[in-house]
C-alpha atoms as a PDB file:
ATOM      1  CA  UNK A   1     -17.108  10.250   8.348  1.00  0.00           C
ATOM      2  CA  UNK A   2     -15.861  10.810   4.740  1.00  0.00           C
ATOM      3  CA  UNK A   3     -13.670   7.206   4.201  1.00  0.00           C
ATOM      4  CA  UNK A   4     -13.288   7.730   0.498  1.00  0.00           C
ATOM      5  CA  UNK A   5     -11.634  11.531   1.559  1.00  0.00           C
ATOM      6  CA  UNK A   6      -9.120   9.644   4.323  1.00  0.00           C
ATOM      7  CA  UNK A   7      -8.140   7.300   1.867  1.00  0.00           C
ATOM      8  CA  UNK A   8      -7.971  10.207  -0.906  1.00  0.00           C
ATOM      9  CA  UNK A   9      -5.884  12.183   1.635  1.00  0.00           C
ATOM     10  CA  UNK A  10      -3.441   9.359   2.230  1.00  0.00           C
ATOM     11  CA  UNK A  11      -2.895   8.736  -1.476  1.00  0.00           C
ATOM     12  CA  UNK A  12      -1.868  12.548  -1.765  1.00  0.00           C
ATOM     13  CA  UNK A  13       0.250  12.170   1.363  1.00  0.00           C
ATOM     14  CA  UNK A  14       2.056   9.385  -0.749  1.00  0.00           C
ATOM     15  CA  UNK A  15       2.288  11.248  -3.745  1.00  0.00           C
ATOM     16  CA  UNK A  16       4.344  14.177  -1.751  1.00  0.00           C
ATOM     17  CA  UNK A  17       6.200  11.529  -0.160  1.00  0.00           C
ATOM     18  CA  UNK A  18       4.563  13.334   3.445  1.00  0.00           C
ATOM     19  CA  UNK A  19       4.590   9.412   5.159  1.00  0.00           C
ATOM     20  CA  UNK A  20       4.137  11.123   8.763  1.00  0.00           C
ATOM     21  CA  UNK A  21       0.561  12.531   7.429  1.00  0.00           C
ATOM     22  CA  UNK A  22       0.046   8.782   6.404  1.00  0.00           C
ATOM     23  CA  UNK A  23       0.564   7.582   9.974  1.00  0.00           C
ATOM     24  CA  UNK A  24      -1.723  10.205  11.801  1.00  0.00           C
ATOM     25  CA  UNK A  25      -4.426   8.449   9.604  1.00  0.00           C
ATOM     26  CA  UNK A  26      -3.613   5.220  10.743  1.00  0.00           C
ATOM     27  CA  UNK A  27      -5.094   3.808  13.805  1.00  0.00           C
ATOM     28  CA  UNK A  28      -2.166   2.973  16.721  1.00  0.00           C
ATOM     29  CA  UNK A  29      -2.592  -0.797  16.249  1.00  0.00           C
ATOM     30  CA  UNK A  30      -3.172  -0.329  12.522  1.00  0.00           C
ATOM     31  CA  UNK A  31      -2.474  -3.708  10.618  1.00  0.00           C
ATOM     32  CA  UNK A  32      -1.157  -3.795   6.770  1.00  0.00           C
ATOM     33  CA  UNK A  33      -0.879  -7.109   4.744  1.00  0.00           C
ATOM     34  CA  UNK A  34      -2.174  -9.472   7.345  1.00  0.00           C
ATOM     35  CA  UNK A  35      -2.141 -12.448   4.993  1.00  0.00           C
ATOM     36  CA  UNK A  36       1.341 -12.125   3.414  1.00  0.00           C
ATOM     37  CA  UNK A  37       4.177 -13.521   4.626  1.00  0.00           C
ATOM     38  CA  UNK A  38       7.229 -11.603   3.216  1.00  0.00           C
ATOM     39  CA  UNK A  39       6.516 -12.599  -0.902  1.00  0.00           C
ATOM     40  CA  UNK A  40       8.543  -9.793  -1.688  1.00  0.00           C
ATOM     41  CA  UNK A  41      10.419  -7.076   0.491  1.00  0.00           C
ATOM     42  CA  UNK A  42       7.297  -4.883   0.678  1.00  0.00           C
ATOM     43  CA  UNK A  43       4.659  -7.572   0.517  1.00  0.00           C
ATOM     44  CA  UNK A  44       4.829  -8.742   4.452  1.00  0.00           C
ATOM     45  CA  UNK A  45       2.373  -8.166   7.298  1.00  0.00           C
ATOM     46  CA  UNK A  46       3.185  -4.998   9.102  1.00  0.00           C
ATOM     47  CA  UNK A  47       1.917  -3.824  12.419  1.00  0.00           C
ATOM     48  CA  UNK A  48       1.430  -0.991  14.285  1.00  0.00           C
ATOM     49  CA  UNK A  49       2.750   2.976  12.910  1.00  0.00           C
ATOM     50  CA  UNK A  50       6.494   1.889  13.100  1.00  0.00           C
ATOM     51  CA  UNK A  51       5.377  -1.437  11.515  1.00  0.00           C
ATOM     52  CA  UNK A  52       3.883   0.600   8.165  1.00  0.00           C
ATOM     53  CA  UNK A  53       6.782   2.995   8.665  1.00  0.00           C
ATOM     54  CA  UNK A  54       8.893   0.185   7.599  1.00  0.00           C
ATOM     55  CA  UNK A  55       6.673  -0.763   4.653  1.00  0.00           C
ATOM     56  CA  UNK A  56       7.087   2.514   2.820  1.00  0.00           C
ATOM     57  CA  UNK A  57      10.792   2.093   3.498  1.00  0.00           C
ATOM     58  CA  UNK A  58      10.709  -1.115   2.212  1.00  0.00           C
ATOM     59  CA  UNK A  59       9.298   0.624  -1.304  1.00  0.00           C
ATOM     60  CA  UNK A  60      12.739   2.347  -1.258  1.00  0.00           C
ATOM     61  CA  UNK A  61      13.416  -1.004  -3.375  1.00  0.00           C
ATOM     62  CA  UNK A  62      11.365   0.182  -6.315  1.00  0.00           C
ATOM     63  CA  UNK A  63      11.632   3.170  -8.811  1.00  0.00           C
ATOM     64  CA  UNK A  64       8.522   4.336  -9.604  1.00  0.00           C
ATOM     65  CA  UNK A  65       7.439   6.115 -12.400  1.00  0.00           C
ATOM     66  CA  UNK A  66       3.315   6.448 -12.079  1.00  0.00           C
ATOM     67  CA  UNK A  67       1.222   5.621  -9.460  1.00  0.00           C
ATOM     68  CA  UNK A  68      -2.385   6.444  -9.885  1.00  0.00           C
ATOM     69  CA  UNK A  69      -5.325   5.648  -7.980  1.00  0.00           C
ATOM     70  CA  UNK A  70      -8.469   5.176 -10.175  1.00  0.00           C
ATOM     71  CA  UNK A  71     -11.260   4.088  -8.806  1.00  0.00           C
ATOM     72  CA  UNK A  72     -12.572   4.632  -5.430  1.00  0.00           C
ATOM     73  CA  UNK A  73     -15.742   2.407  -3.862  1.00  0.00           C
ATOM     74  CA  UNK A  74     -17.101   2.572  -0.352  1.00  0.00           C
ATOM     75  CA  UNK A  75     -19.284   0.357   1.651  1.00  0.00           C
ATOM     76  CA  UNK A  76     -19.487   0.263   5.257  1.00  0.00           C
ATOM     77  CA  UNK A  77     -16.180   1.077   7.155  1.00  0.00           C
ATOM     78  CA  UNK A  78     -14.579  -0.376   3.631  1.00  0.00           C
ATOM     79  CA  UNK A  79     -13.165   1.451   0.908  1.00  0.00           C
ATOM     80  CA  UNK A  80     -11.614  -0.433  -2.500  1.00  0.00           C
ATOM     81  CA  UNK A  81      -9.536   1.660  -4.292  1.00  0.00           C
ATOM     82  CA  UNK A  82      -8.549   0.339  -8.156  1.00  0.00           C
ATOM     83  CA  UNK A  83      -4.892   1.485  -9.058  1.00  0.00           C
ATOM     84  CA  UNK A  84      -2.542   1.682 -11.970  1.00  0.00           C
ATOM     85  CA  UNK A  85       1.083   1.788 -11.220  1.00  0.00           C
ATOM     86  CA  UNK A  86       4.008   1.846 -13.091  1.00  0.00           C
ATOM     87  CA  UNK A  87       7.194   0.528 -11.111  1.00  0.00           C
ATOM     88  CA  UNK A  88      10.297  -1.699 -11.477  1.00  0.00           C
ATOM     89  CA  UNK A  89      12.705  -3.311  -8.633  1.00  0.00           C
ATOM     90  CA  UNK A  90      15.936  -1.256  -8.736  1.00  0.00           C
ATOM     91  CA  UNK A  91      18.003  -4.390  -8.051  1.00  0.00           C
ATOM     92  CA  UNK A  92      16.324  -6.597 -10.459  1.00  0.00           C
ATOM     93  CA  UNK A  93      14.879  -4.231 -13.353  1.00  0.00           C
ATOM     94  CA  UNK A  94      11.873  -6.340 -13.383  1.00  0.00           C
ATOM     95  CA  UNK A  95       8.800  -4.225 -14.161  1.00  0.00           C
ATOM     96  CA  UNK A  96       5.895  -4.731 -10.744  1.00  0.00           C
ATOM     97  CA  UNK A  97       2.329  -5.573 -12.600  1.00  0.00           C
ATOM     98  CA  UNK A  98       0.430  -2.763 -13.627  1.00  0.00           C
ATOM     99  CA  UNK A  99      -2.707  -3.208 -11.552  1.00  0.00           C
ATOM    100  CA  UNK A 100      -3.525  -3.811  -8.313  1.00  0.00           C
ATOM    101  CA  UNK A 101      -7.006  -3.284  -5.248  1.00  0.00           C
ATOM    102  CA  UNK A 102      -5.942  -1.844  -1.896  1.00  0.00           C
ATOM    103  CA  UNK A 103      -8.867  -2.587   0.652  1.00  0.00           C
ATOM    104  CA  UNK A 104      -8.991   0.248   3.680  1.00  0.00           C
ATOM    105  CA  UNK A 105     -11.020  -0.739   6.911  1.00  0.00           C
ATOM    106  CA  UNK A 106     -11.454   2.744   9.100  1.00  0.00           C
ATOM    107  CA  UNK A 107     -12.630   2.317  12.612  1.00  0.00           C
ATOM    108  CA  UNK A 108     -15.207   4.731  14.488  1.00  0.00           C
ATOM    109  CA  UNK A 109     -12.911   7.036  14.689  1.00  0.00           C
ATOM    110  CA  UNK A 110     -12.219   7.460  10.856  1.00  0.00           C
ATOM    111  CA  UNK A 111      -8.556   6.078  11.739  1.00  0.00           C
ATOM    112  CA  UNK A 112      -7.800   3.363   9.512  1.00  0.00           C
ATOM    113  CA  UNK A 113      -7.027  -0.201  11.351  1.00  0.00           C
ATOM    114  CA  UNK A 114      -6.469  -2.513   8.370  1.00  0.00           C
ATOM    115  CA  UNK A 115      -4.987  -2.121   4.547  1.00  0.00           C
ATOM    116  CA  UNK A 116      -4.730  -4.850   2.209  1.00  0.00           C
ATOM    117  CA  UNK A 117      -2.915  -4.922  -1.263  1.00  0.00           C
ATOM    118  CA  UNK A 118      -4.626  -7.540  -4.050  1.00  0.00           C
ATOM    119  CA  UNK A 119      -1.620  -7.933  -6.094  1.00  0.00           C
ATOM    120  CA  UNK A 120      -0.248 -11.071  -7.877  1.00  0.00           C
ATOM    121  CA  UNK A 121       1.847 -12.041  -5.573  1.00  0.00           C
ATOM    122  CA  UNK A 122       3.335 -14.583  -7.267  1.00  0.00           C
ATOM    123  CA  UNK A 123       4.982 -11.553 -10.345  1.00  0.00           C
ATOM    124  CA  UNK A 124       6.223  -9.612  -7.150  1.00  0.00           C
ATOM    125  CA  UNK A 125       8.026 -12.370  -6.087  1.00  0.00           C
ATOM    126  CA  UNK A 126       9.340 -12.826  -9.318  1.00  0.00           C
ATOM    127  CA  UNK A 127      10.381  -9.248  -9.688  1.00  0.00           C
ATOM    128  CA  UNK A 128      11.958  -9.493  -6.390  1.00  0.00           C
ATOM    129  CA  UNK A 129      14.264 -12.345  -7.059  1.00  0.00           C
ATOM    130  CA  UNK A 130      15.032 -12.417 -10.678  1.00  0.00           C
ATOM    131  CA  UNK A 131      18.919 -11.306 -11.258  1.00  0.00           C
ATOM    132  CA  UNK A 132      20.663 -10.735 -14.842  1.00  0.00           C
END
């Protein structure tokens, strides 16, 4: 199986805002963010389809204006992807930081079961809260 391509293929699905060819890539029990624990509105541990369903509704919350995926590394069932974004939360007009690591585990199957985002949590939060 071709991980780099799934994960490739979901970042395009993104980009055309096509979230239902995001979720046939995802495996039924599919876990996103396992760590976090709500740091921001779309940093929280999401489970399951309808679980990441609400995660890209949760990015309703932020305007963006680039989003581009970089680098792409594979090793095992494992793919790191490097990504430069360009985003600010509507409600705060705080700017999200630039760069962030997204870690894809893919089962057998080539369905993905886990995504992580390595982001500093600690500016999302920030972003989040901050009111003029």
């Amino acid at each position: 199986m071709d991980h780099i391509r799934t994960v490739q293929d979901i970042y395009a699905a993104f980009g055309r805002g096509d979230i239902p060819a995001i979720l046939d890539r995802l495996a039924p029990d599919v876990v996103f963010d396992p760590d976090f624990d709500g740091t921001a509105p779309w940093l929280t541990r999401r489970e399951g389809r309808d679980g990441v369903a609400e995660f890209f509704a949760a990015l309703g919350a932020l305007e963006f204006h680039a989003f581009e995926p970089r680098t792409f590394m594979a090793a095992g069932d494992q793919v790191a992807v490097t990504i430069r974004i360009g985003a600010r939360v509507k409600a705060t007009g705080e700017a999200l930081p630039e760069d962030e690591m997204h870690l894809w585990t893919l089962g057998p199957d080539g369905l993905v079961t886990e995504m992580r985002h390595y982001v500093d949590t600690a500016k999302h939060a920030a972003a989040a809260l901050v009111h003029h």
